[in-house]
C-alpha atoms as a PDB file:
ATOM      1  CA  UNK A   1     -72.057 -28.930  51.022  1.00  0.00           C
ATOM      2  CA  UNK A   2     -74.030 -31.960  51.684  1.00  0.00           C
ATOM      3  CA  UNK A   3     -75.628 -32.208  54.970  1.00  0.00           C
ATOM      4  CA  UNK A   4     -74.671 -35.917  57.397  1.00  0.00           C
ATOM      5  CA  UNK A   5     -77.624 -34.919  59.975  1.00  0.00           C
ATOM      6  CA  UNK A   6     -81.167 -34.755  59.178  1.00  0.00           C
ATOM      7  CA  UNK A   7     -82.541 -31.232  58.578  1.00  0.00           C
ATOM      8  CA  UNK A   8     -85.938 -29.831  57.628  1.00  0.00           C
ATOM      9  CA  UNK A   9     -86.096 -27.181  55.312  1.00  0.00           C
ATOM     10  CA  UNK A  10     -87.350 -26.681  51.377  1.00  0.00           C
ATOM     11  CA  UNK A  11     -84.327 -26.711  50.138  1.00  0.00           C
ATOM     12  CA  UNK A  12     -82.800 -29.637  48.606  1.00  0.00           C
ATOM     13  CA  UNK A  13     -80.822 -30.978  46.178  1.00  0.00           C
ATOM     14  CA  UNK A  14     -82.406 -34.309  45.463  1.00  0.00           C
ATOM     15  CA  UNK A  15     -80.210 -37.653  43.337  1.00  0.00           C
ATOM     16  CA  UNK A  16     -79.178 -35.019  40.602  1.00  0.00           C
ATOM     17  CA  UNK A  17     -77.954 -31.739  39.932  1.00  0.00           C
ATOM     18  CA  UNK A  18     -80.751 -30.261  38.318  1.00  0.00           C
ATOM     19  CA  UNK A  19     -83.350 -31.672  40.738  1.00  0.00           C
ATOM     20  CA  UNK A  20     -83.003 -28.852  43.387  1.00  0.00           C
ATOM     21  CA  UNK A  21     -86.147 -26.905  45.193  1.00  0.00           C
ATOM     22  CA  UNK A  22     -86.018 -23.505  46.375  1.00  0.00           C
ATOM     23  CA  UNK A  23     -89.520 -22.916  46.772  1.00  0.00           C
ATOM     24  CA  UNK A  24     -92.305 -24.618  48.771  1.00  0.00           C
ATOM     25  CA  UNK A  25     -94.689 -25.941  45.623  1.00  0.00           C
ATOM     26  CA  UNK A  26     -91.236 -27.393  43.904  1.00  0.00           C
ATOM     27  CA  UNK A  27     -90.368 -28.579  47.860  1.00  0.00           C
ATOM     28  CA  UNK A  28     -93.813 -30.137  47.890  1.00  0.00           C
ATOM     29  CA  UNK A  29     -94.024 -31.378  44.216  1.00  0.00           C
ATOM     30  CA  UNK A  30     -90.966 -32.908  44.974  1.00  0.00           C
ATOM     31  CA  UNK A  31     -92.200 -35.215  47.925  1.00  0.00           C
ATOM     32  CA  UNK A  32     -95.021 -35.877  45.915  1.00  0.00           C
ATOM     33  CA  UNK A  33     -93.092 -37.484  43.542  1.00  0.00           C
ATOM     34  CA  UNK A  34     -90.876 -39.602  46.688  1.00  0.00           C
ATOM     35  CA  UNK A  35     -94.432 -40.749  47.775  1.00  0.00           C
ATOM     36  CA  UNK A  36     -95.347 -41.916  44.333  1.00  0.00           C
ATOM     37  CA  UNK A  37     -92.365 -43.548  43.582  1.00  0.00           C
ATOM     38  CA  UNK A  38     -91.990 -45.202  46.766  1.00  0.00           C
ATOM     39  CA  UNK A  39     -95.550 -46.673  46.090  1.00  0.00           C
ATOM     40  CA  UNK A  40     -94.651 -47.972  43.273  1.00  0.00           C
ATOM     41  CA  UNK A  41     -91.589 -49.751  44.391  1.00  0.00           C
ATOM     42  CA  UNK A  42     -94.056 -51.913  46.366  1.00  0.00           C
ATOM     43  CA  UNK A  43     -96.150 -52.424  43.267  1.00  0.00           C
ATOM     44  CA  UNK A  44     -93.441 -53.600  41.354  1.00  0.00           C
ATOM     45  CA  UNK A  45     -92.643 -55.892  43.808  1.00  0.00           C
ATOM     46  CA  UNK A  46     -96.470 -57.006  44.161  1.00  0.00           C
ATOM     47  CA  UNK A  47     -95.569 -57.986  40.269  1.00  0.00           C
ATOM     48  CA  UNK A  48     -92.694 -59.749  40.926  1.00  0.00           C
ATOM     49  CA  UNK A  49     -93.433 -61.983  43.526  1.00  0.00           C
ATOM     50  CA  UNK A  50     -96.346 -63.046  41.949  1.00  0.00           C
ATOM     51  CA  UNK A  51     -94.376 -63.930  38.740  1.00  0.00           C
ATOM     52  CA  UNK A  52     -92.168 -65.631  41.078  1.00  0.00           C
ATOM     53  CA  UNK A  53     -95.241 -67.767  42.027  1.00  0.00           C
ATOM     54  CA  UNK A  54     -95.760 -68.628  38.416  1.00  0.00           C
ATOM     55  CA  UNK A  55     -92.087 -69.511  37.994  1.00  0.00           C
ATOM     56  CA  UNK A  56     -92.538 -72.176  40.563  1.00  0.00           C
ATOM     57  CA  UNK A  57     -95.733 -73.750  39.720  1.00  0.00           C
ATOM     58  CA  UNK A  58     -98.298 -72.354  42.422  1.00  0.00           C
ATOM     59  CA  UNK A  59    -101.379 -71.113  40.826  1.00  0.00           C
ATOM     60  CA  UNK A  60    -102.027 -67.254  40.548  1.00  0.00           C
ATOM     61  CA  UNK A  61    -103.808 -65.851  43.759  1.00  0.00           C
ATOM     62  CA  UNK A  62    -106.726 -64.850  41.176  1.00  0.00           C
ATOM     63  CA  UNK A  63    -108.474 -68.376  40.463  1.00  0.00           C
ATOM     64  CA  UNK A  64    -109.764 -67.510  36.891  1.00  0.00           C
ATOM     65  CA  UNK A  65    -106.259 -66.026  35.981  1.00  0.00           C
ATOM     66  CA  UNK A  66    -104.824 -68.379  33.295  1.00  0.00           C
ATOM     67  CA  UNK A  67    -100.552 -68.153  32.383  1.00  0.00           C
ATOM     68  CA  UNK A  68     -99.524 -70.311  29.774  1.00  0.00           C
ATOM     69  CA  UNK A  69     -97.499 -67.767  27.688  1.00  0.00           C
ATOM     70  CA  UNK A  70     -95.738 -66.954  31.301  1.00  0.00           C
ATOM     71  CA  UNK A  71     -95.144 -71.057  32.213  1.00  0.00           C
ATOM     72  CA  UNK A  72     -93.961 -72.152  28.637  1.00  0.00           C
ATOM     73  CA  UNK A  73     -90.458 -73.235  28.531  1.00  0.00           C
ATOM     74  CA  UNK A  74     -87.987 -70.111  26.229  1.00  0.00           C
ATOM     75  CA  UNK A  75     -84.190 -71.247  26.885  1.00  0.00           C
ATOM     76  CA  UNK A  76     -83.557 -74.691  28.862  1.00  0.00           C
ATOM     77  CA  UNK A  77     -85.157 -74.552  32.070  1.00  0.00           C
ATOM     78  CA  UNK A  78     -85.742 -71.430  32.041  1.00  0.00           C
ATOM     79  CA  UNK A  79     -89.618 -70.422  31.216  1.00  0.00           C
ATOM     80  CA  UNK A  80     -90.891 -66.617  30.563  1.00  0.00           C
ATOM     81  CA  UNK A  81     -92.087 -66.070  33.910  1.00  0.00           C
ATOM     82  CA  UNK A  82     -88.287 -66.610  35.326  1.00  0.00           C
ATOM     83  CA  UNK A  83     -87.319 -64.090  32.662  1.00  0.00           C
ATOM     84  CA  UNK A  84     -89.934 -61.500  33.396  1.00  0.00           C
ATOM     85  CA  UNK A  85     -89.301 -62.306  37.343  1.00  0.00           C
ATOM     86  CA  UNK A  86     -85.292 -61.264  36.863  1.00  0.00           C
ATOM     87  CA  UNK A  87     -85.867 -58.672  34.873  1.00  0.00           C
ATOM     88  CA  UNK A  88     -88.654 -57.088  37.382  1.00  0.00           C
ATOM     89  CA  UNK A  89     -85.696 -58.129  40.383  1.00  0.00           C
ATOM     90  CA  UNK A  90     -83.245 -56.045  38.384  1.00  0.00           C
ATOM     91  CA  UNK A  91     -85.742 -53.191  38.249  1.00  0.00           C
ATOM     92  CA  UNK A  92     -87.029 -53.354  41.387  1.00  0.00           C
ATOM     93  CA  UNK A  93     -83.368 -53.236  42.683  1.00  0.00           C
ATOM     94  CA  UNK A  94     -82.522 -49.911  40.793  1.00  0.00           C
ATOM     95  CA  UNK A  95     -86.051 -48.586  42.344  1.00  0.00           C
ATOM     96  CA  UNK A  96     -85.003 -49.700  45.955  1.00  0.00           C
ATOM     97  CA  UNK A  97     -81.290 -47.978  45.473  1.00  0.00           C
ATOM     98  CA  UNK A  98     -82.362 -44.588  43.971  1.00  0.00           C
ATOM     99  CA  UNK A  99     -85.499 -44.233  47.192  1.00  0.00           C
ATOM    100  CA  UNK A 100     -82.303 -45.416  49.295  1.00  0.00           C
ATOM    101  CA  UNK A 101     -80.300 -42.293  48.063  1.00  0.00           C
ATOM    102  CA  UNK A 102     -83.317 -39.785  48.048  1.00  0.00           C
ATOM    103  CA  UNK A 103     -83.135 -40.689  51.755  1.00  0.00           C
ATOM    104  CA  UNK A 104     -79.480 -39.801  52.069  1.00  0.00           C
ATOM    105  CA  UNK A 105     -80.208 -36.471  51.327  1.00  0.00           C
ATOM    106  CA  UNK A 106     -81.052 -36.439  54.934  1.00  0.00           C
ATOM    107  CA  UNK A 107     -84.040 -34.235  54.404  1.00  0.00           C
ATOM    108  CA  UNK A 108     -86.993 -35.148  56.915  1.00  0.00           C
ATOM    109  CA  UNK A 109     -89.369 -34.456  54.669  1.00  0.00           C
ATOM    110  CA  UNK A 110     -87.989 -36.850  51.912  1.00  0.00           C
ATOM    111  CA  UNK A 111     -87.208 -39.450  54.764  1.00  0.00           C
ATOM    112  CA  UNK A 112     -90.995 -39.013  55.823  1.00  0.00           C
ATOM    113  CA  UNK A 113     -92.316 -39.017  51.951  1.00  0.00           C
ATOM    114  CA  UNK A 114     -90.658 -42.332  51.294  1.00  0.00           C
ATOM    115  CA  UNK A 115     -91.506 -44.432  54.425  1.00  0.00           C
ATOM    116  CA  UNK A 116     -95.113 -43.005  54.030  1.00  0.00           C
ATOM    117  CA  UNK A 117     -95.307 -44.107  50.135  1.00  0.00           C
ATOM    118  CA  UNK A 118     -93.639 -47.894  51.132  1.00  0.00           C
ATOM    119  CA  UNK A 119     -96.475 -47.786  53.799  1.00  0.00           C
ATOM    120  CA  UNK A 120     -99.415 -46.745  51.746  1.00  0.00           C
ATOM    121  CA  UNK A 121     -98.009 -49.065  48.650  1.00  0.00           C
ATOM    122  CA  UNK A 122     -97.968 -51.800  51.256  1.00  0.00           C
ATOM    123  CA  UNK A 123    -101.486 -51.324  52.196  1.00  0.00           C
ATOM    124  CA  UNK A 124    -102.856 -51.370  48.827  1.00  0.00           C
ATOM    125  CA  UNK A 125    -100.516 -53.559  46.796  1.00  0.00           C
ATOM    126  CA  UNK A 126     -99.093 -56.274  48.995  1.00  0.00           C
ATOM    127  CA  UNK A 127    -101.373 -57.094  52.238  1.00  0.00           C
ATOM    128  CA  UNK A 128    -103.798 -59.069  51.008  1.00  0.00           C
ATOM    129  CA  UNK A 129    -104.550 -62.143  53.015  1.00  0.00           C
ATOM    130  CA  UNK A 130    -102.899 -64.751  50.706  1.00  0.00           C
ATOM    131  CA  UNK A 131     -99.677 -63.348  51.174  1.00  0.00           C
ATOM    132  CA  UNK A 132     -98.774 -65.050  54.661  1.00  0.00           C
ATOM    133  CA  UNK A 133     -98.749 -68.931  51.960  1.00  0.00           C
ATOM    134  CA  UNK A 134     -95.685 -66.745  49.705  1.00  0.00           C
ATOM    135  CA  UNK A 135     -92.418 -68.290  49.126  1.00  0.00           C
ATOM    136  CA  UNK A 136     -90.171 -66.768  51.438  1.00  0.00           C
ATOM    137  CA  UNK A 137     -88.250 -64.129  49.466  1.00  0.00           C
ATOM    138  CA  UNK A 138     -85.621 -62.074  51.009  1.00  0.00           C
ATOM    139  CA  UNK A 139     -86.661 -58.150  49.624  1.00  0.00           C
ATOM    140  CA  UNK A 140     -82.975 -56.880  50.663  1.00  0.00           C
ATOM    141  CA  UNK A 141     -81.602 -56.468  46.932  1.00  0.00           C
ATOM    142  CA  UNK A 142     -77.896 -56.925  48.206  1.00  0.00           C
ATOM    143  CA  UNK A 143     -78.598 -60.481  50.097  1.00  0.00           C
END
């Protein structure tokens, strides 16, 4: 039976069948892997935005960083760094849904696992100073 209040305990059953934990090092490897993958969630949306800034003609945050393969036109008006951008949306997207289910477990230690891992990838992949000059970009997949 799947549980509609938080709990804490080792035991759950986490996005598939097979992915259950019965023990405390499976329990533990398991929010290990929420922390990582919540991390990189923010990374790939480091990745994206700044391919979004390519897309639109605003130089690379890195001065010596040079993109022409990423600014060159491939279909119409649409160049590579468009391409790479959607594709890294769509990706990013799936990411965002699957931590969203992990959460619906309703397990307080996968709840805490993820918001700690968004935090942390924050702090290392997207709070650097230049960040505040960004295109505004909604980061809700479903607006």
């Amino acid at each position: 039976m799947m549980h509609m209040t938080f709990y804490w305990g080792r035991q759950v059953t986490l996005l598939f069948d097979f992915w259950r934990t019965d023990s405390w090092p499976s329990y533990a490897l398991t929010l290990l892997a929420c922390f990582l993958f919540s991390a990189f969630y923010q990374y790939l949306e480091d990745r994206r935005v700044r391919l979004n800034r390519i897309a639109v003609g605003q130089k690379p945050a890195i001065a010596d960083v040079e993109t022409p393969l990423l600014q060159r036109k491939v279909v119409g008006k649409f160049s590579a760094a468009r391409i790479a951008g959607t594709a890294l949306f769509g990706i990013n997207s799936g990411v965002g849904y699957l931590l969203m289910l992990a959460i619906m477990s309703f397990n307080g230690g996968v709840f805490l696992a993820v918001v700690l891992g968004l935090m942390i990838g924050y702090l290392v992949f997207r709070s650097e100073s230049d960040d505040v000059t960004l295109v505004v970009d909604n980061p809700c997949a479903c607006a």
